[in-house]
C-alpha atoms as a PDB file:
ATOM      1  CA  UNK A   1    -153.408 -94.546 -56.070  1.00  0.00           C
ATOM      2  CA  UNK A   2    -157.363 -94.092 -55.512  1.00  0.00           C
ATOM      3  CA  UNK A   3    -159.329 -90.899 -54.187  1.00  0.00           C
ATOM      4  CA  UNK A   4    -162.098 -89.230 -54.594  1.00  0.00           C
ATOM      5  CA  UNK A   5    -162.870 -86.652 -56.751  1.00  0.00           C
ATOM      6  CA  UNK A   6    -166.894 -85.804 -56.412  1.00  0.00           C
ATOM      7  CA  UNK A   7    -170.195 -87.341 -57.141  1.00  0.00           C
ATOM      8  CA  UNK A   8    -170.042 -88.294 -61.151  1.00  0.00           C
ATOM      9  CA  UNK A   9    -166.540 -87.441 -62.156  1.00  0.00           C
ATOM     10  CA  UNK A  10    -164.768 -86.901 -65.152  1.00  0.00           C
ATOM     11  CA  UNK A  11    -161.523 -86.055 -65.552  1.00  0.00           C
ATOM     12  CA  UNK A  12    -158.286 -85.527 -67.971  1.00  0.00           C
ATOM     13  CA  UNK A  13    -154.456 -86.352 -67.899  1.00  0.00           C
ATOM     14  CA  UNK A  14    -152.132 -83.022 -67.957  1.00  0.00           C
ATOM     15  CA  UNK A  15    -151.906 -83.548 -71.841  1.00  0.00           C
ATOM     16  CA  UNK A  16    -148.476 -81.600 -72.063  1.00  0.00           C
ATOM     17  CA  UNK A  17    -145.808 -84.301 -73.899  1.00  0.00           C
ATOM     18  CA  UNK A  18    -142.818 -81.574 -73.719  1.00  0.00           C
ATOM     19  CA  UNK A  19    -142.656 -82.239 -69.920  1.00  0.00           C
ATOM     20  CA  UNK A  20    -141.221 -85.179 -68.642  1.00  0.00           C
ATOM     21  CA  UNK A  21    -142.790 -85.612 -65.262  1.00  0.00           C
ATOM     22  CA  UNK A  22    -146.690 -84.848 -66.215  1.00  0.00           C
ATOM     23  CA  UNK A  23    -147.649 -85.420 -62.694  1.00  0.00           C
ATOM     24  CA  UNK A  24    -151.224 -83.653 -63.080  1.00  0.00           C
ATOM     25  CA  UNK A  25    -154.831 -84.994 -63.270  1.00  0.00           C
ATOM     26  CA  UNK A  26    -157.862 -82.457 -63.558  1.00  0.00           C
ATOM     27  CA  UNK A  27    -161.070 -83.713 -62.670  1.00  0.00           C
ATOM     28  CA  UNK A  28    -164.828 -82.210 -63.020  1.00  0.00           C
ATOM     29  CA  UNK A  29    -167.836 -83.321 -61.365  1.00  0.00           C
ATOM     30  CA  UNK A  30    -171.370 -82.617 -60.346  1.00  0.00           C
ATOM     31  CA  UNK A  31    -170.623 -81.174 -57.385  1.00  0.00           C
ATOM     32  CA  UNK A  32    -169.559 -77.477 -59.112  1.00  0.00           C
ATOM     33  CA  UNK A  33    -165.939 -78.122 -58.760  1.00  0.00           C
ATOM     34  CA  UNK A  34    -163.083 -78.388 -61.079  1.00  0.00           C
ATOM     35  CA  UNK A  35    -160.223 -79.985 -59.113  1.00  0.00           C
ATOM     36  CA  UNK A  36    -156.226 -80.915 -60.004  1.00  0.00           C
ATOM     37  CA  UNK A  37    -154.659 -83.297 -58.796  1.00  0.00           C
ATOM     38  CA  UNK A  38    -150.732 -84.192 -57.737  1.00  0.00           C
ATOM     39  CA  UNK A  39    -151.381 -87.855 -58.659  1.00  0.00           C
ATOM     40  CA  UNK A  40    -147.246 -88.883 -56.890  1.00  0.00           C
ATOM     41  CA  UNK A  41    -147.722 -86.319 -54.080  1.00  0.00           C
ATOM     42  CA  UNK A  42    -147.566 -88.304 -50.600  1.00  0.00           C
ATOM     43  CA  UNK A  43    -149.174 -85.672 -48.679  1.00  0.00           C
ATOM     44  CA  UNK A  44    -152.272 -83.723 -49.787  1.00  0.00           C
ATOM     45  CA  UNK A  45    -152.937 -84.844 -53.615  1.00  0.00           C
ATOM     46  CA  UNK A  46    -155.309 -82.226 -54.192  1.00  0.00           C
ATOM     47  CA  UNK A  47    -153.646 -79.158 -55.773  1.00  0.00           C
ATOM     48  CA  UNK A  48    -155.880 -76.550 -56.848  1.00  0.00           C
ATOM     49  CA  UNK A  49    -160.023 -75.911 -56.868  1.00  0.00           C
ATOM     50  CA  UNK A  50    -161.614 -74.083 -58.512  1.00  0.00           C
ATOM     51  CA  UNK A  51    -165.193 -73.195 -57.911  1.00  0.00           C
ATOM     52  CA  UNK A  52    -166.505 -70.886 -60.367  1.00  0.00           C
ATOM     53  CA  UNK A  53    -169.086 -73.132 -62.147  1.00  0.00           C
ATOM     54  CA  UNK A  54    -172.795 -72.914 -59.832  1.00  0.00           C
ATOM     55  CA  UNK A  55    -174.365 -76.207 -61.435  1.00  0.00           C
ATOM     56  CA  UNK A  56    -172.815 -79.461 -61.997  1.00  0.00           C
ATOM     57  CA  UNK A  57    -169.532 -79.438 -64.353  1.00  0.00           C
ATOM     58  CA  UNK A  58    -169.415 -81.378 -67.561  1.00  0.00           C
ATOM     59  CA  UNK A  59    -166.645 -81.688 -69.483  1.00  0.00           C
ATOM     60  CA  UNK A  60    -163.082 -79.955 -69.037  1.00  0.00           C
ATOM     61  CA  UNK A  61    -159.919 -80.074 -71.520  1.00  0.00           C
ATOM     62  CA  UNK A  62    -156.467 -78.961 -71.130  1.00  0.00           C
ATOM     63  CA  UNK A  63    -154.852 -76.209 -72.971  1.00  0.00           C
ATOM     64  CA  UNK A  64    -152.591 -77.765 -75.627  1.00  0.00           C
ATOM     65  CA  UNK A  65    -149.246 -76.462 -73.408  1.00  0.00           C
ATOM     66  CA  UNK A  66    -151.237 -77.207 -70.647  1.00  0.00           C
ATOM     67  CA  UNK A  67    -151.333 -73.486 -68.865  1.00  0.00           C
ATOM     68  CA  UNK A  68    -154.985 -73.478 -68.833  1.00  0.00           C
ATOM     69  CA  UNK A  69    -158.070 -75.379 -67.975  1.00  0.00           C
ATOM     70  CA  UNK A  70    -161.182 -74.926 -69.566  1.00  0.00           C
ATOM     71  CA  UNK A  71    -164.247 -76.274 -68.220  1.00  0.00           C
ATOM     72  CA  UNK A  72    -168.474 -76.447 -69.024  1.00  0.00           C
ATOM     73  CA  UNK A  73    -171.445 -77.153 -67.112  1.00  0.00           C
ATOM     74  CA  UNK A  74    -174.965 -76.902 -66.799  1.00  0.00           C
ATOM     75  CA  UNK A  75    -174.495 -73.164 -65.461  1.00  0.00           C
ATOM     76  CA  UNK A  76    -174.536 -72.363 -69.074  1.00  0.00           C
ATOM     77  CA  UNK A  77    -170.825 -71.221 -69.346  1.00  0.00           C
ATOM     78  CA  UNK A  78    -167.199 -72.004 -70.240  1.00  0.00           C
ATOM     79  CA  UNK A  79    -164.805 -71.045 -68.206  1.00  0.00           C
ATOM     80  CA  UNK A  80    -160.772 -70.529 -68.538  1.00  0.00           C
ATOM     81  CA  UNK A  81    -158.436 -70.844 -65.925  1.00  0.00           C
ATOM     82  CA  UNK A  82    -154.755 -70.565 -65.291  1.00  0.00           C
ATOM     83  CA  UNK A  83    -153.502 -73.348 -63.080  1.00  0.00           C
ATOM     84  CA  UNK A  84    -150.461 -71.813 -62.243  1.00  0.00           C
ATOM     85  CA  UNK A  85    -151.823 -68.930 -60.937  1.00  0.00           C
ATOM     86  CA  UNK A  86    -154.864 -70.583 -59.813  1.00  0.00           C
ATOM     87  CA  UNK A  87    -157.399 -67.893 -61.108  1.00  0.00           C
ATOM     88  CA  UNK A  88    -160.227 -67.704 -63.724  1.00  0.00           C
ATOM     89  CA  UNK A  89    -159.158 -65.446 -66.557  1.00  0.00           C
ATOM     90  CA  UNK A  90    -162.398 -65.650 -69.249  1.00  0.00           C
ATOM     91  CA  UNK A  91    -166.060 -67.110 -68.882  1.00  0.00           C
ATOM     92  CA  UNK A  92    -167.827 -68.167 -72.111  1.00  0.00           C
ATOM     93  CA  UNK A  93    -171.482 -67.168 -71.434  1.00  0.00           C
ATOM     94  CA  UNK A  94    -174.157 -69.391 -73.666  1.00  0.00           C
ATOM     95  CA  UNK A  95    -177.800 -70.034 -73.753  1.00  0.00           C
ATOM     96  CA  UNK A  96    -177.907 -73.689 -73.122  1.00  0.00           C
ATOM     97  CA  UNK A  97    -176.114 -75.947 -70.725  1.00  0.00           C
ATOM     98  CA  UNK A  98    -172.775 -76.812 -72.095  1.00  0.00           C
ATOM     99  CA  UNK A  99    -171.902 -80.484 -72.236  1.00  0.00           C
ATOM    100  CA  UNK A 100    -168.780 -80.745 -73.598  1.00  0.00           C
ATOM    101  CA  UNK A 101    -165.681 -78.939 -74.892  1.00  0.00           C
ATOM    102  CA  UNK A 102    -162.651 -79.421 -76.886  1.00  0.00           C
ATOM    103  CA  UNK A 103    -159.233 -77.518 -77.738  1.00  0.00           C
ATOM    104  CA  UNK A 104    -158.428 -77.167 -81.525  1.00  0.00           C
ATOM    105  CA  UNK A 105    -155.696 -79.033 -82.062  1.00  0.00           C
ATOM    106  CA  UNK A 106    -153.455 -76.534 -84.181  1.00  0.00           C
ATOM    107  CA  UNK A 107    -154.695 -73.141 -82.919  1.00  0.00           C
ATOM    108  CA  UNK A 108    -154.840 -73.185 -79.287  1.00  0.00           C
ATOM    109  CA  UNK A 109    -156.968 -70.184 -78.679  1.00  0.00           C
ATOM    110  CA  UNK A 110    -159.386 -71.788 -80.336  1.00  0.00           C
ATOM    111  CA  UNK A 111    -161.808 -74.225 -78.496  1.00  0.00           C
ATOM    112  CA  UNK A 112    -165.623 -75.715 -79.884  1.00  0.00           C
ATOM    113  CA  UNK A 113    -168.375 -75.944 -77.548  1.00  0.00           C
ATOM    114  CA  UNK A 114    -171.740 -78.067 -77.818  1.00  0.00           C
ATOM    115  CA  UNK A 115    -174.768 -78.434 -75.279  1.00  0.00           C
ATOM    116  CA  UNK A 116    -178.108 -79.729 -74.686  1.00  0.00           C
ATOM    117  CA  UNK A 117    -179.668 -77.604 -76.997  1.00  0.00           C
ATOM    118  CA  UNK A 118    -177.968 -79.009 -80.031  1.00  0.00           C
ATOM    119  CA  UNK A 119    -175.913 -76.040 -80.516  1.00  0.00           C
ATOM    120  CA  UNK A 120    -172.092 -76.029 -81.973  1.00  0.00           C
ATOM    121  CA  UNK A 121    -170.283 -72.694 -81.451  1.00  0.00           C
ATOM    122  CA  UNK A 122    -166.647 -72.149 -82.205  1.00  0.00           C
ATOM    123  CA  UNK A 123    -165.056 -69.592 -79.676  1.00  0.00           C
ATOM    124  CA  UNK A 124    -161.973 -67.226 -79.973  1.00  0.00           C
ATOM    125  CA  UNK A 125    -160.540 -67.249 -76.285  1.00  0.00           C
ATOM    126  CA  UNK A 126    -158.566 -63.566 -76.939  1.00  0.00           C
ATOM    127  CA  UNK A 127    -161.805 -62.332 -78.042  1.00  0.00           C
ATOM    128  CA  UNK A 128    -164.202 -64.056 -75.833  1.00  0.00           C
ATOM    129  CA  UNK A 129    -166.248 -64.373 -78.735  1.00  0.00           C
ATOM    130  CA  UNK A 130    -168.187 -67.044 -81.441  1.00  0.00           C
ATOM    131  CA  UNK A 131    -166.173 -67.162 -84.640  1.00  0.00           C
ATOM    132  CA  UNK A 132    -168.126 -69.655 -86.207  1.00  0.00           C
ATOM    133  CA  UNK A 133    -171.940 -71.814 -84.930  1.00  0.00           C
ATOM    134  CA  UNK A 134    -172.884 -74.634 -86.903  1.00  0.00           C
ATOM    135  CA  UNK A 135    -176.461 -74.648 -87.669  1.00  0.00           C
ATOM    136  CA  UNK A 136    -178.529 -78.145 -87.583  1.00  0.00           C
ATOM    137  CA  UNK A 137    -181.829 -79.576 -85.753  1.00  0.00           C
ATOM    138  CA  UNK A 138    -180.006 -81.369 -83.216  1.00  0.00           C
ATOM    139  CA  UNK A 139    -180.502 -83.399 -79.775  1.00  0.00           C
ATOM    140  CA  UNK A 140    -178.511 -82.655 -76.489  1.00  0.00           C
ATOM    141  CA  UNK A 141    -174.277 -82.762 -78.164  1.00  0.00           C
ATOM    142  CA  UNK A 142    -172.970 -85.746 -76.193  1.00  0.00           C
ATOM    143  CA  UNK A 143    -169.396 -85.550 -77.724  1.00  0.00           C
ATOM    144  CA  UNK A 144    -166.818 -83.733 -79.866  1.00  0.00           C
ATOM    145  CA  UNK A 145    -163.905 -85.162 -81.223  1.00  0.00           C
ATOM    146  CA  UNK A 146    -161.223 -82.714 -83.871  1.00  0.00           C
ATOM    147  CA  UNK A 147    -159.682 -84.924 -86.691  1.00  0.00           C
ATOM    148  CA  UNK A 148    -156.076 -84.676 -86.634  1.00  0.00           C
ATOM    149  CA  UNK A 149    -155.772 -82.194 -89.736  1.00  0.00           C
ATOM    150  CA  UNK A 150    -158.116 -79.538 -87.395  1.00  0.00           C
ATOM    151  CA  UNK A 151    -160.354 -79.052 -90.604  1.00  0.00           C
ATOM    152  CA  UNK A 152    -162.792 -81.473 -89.296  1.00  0.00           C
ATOM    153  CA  UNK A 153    -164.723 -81.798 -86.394  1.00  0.00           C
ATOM    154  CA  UNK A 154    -167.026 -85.136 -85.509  1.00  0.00           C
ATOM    155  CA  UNK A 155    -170.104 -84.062 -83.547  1.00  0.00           C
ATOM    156  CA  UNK A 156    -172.281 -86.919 -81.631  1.00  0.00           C
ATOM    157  CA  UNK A 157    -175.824 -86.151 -80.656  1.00  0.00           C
ATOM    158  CA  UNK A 158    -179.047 -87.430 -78.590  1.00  0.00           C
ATOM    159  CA  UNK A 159    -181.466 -87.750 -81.277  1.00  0.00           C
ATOM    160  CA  UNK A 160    -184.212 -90.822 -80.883  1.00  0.00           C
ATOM    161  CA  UNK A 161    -186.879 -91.970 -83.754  1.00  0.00           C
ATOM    162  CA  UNK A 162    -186.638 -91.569 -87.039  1.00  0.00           C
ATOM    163  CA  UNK A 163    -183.999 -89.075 -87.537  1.00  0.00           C
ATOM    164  CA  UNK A 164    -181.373 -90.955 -85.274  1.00  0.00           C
ATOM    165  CA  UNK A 165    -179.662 -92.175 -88.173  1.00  0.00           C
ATOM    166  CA  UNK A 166    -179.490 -88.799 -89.896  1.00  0.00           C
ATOM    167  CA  UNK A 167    -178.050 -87.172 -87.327  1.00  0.00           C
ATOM    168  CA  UNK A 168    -176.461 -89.394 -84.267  1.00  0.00           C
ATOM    169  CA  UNK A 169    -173.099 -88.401 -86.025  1.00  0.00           C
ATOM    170  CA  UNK A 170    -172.303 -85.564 -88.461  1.00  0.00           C
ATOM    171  CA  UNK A 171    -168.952 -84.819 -89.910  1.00  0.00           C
ATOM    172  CA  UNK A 172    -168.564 -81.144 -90.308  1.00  0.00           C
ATOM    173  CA  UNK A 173    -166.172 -79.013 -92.139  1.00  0.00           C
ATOM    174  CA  UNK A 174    -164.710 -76.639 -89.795  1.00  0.00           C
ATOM    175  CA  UNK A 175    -164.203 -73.354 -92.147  1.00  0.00           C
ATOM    176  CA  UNK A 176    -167.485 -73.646 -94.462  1.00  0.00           C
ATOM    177  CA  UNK A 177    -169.507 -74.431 -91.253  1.00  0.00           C
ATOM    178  CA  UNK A 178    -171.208 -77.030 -93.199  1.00  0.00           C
ATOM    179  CA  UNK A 179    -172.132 -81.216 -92.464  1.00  0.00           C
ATOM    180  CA  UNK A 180    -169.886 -83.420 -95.071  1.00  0.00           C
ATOM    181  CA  UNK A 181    -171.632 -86.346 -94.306  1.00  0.00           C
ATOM    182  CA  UNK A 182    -174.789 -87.297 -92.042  1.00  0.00           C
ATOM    183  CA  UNK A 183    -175.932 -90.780 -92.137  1.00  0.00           C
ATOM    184  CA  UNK A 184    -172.471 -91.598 -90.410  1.00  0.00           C
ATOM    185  CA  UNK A 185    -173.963 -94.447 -88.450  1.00  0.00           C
ATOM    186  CA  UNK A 186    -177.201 -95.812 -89.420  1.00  0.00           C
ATOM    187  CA  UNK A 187    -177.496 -98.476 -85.998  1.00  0.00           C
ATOM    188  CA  UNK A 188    -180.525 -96.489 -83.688  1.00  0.00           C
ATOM    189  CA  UNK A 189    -178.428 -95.993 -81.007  1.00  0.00           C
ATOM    190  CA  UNK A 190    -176.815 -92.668 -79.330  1.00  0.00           C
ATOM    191  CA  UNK A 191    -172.985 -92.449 -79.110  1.00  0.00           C
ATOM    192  CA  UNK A 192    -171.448 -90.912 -75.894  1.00  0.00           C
ATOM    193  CA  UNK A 193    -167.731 -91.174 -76.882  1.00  0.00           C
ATOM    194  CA  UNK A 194    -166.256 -90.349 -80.364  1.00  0.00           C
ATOM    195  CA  UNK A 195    -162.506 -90.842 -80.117  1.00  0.00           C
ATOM    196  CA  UNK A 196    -159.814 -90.349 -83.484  1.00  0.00           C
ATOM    197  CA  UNK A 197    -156.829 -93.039 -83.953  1.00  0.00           C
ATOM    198  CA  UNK A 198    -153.354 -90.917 -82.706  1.00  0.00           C
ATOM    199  CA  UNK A 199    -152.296 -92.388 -86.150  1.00  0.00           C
ATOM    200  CA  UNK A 200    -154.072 -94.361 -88.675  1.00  0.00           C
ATOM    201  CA  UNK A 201    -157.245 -92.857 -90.721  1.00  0.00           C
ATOM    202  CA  UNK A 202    -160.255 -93.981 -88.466  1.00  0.00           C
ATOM    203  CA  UNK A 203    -161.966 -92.718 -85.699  1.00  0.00           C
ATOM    204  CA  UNK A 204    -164.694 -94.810 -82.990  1.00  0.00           C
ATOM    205  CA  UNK A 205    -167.893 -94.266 -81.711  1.00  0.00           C
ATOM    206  CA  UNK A 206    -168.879 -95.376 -78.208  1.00  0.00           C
ATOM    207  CA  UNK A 207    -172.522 -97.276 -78.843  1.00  0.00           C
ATOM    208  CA  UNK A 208    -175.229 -97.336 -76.543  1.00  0.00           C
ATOM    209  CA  UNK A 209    -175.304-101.153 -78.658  1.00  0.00           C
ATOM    210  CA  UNK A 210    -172.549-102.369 -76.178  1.00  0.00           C
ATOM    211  CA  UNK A 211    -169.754-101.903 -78.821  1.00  0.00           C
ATOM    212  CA  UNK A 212    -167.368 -99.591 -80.079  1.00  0.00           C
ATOM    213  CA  UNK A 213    -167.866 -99.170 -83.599  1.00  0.00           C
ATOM    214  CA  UNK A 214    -165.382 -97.609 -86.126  1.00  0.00           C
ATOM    215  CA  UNK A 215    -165.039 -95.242 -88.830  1.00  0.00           C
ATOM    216  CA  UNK A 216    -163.232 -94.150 -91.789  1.00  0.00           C
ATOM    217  CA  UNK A 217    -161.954 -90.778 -91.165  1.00  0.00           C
ATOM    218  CA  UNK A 218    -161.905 -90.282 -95.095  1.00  0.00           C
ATOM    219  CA  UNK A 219    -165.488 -89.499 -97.291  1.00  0.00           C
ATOM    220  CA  UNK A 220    -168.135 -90.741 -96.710  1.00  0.00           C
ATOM    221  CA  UNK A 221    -166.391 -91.805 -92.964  1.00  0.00           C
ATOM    222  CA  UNK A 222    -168.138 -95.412 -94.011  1.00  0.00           C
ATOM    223  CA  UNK A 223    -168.496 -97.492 -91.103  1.00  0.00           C
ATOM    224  CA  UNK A 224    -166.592-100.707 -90.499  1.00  0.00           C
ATOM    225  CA  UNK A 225    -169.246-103.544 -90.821  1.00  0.00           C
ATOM    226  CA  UNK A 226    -166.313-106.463 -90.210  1.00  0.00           C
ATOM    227  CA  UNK A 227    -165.128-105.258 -87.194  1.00  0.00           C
ATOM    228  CA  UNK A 228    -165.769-103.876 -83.984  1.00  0.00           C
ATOM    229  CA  UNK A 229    -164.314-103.785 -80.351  1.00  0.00           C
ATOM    230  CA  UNK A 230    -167.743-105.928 -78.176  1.00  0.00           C
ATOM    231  CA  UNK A 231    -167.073-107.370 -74.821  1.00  0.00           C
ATOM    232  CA  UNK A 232    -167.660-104.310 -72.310  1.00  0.00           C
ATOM    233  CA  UNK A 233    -171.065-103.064 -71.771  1.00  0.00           C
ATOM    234  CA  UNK A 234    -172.850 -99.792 -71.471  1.00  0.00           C
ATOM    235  CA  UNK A 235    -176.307 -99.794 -71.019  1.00  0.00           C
ATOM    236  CA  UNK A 236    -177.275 -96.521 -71.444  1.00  0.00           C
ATOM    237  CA  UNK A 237    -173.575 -95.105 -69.110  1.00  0.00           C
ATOM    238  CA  UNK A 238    -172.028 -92.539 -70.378  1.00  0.00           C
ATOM    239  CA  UNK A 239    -169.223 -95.132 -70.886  1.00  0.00           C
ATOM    240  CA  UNK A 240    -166.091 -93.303 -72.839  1.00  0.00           C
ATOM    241  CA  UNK A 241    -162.697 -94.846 -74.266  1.00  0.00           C
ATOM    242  CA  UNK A 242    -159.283 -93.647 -75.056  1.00  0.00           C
ATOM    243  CA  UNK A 243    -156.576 -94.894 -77.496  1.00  0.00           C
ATOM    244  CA  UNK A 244    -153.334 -95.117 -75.911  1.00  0.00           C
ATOM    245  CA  UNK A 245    -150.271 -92.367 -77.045  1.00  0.00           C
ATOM    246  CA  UNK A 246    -148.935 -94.848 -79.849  1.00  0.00           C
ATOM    247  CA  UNK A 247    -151.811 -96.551 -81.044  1.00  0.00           C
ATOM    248  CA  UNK A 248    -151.383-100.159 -80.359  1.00  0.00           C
ATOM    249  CA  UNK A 249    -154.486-100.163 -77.346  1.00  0.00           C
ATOM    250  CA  UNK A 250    -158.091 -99.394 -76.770  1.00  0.00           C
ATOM    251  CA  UNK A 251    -159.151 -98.637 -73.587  1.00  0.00           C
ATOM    252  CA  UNK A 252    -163.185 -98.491 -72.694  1.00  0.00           C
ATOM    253  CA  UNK A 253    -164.926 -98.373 -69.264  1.00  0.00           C
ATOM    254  CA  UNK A 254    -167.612-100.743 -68.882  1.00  0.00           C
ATOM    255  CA  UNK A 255    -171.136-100.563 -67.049  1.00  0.00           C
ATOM    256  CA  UNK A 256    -169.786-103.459 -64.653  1.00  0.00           C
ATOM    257  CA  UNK A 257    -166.814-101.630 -63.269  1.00  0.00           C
ATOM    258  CA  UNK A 258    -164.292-102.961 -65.564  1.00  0.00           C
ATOM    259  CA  UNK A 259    -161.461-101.221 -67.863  1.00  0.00           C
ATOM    260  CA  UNK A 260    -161.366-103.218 -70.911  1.00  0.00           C
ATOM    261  CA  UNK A 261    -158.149-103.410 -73.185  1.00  0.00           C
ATOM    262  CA  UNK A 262    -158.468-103.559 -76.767  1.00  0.00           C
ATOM    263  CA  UNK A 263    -155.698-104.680 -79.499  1.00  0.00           C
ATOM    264  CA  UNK A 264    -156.742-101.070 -81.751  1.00  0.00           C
ATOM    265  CA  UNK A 265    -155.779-103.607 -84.833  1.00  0.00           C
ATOM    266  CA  UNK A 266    -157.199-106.782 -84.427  1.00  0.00           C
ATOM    267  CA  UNK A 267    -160.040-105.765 -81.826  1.00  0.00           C
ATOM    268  CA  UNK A 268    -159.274-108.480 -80.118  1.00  0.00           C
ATOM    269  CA  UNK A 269    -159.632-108.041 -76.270  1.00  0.00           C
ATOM    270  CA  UNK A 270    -156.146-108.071 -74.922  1.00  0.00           C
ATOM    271  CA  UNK A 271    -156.855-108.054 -71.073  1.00  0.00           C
ATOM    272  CA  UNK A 272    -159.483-106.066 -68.168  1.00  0.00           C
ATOM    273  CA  UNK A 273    -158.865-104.860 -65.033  1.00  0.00           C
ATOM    274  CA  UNK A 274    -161.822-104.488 -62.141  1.00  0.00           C
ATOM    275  CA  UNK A 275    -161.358-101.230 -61.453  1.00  0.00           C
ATOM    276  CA  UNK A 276    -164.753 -99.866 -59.223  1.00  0.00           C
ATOM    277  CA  UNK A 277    -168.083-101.567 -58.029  1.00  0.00           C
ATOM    278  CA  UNK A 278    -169.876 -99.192 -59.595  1.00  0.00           C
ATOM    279  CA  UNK A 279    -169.732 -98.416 -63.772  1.00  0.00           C
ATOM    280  CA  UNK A 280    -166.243 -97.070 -64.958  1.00  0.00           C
ATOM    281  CA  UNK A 281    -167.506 -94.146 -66.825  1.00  0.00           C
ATOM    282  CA  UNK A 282    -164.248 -93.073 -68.169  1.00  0.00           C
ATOM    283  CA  UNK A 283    -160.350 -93.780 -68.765  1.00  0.00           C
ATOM    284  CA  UNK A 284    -157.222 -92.201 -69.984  1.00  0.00           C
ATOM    285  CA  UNK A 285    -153.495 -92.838 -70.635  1.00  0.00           C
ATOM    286  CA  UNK A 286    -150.879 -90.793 -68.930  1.00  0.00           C
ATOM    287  CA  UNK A 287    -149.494 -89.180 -72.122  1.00  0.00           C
ATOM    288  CA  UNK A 288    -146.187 -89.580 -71.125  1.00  0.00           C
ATOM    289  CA  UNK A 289    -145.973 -93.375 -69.193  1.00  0.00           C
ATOM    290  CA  UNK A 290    -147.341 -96.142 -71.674  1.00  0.00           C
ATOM    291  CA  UNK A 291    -147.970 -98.110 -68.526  1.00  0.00           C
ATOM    292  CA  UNK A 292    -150.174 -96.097 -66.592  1.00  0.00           C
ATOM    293  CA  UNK A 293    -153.939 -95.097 -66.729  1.00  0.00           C
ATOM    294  CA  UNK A 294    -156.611 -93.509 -64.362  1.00  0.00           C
ATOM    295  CA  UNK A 295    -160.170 -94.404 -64.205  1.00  0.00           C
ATOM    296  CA  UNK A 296    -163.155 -93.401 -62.418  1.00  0.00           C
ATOM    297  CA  UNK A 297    -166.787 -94.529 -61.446  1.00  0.00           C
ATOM    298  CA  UNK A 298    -170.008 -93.204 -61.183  1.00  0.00           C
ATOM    299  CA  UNK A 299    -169.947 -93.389 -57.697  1.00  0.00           C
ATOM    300  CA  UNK A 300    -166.609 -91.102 -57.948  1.00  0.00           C
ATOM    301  CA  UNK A 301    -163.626 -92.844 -57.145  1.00  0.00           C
ATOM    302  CA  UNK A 302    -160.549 -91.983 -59.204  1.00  0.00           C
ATOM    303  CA  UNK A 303    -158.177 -94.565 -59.610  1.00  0.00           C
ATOM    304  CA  UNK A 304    -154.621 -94.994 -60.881  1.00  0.00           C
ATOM    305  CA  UNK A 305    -153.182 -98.009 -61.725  1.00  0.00           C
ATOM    306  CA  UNK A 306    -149.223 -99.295 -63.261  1.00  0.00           C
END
């Protein structure tokens, strides 16, 4: 299957492994709009819009039972919404544009924010309100990835100079509010994709270096200097990868319009699809299906491959 889902998209699988036939994609873009998409459906595949962003959208996650989208942009908000009802229910208001968002993995009404002021806020969605902000000089937040025991969060940032090492990635302790470790990754290079194994204790960085480099999720989160997944590029693309469900795979866009497969163990490169003309900004599993993954380009296209 291939579409379009809007100048610069983004999107996410319907992350909901309790349902068999996960047959929903939501996808953001720059053109305000948060769509979702009947991926199977062989008339109209677009099931639901929602337009209450007024700048370009971001980032979007699903709720952990997968009841509610949430969504960021450069309108300086977060916003909720049901997709079964097909209404917004709660907007986040901030003070910076919000690039990116992510569900705690334990307590779903809990979700962290970061934007392009450097700014990490914790929000409460029956409150509506910050529980906890984590306080550091930081560049625009590029990504967010929660460590699978939801007491610590990985933040990656846009810093350049000298203090790229200090602060490019930070581990942080959810609770105390407090960095456990900067000097992460020492390489001067920005990270737009920070990604934890499903299973085994490391996490990877997307690296403006044209590599994926990886991480000990245990202190001080040293970095693998043996091994690392190099044979896509990224050039300065917001490039992002994606472990598959059990493990076993990498996936990684590429800046020449490739999806690259990865052996998660070995880094060995196991096979790539060409999958746009145009840079393949992101990728993702179906949670569900082992065999099937979407991609899009920075043209737009969405496409779904078996």
């Amino acid at each position: 299957n291939a579409f379009y889902g809007g100048q610069n998209v983004l999107f996410i699988w319907l992350r909901v492994k309790a349902i068999v036939n996960a047959h929903l994609l939501a996808s953001a873009s720059l053109d305000n709009n948060v769509c979702i998409w009947n991926v199977w459906s062989k008339g109209e595949k677009k099931a639901c819009v929602f337009s209450g962003h007024n700048a370009a959208v971001k980032d979007l996650q699903w709720s952990p039972l997968g009841h509610f989208i949430l969504s960021c942009g450069f309108d300086c908000s977060s916003r909720l919404a049901d997709v079964e009802k097909g209404i917004e229910t709660r907007v986040f208001k901030e003070e910076q544009p919000i690039t990116v968002v992510k569900f705690h993995p334990d307590n779903p009404n809990l979700f962290l924010s970061g934007g392009s002021r450097g700014l990490l806020k914790l929000w409460d969605i029956r409150t509506g309100t910050t529980v906890h902000e984590y306080v550091r000089s930081l560049g625009c937040i590029l990504d967010i990835e929660i460590m699978a025991d939801g007491k610590q969060f990985i933040s990656s940032s846009d810093e350049s100079g000298s203090r790229i090492s200090e602060n490019s990635l930070i581990v942080w302790d959810i609770s105390r509010q407090i960095p456990l470790s900067s000097q992460v990754y020492a390489e001067a290079y920005t990270c737009p994709c920070v990604r934890c194994h499903p299973s085994e204790p490391f996490f990877v960085a997307q690296s403006n270096g044209n590599y994926i480099a990886i991480f000990s999720t245990k202190h001080p989160f040293r970095l693998d200097k043996y091994k690392r997944f190099e044979s896509h590029g990224v050039f300065g693309f917001p490039v992002k990868c994606e472990f598959s469900p059990d493990g076993r795979t990498l996936a990684s866009g590429s800046s020449d319009g490739d999806i690259y497969f990865y052996d998660a163990k070995s880094s060995n490169v196991i096979r790539k699809i060409k999958a746009h003309d145009q840079p393949c900004i992101d990728v993702a599993f179906h949670p569900i299906m082992p065999n099937v993954i979407v991609s899009c380009s920075w043209s737009g296209d969405i496409v779904v491959f078996e």
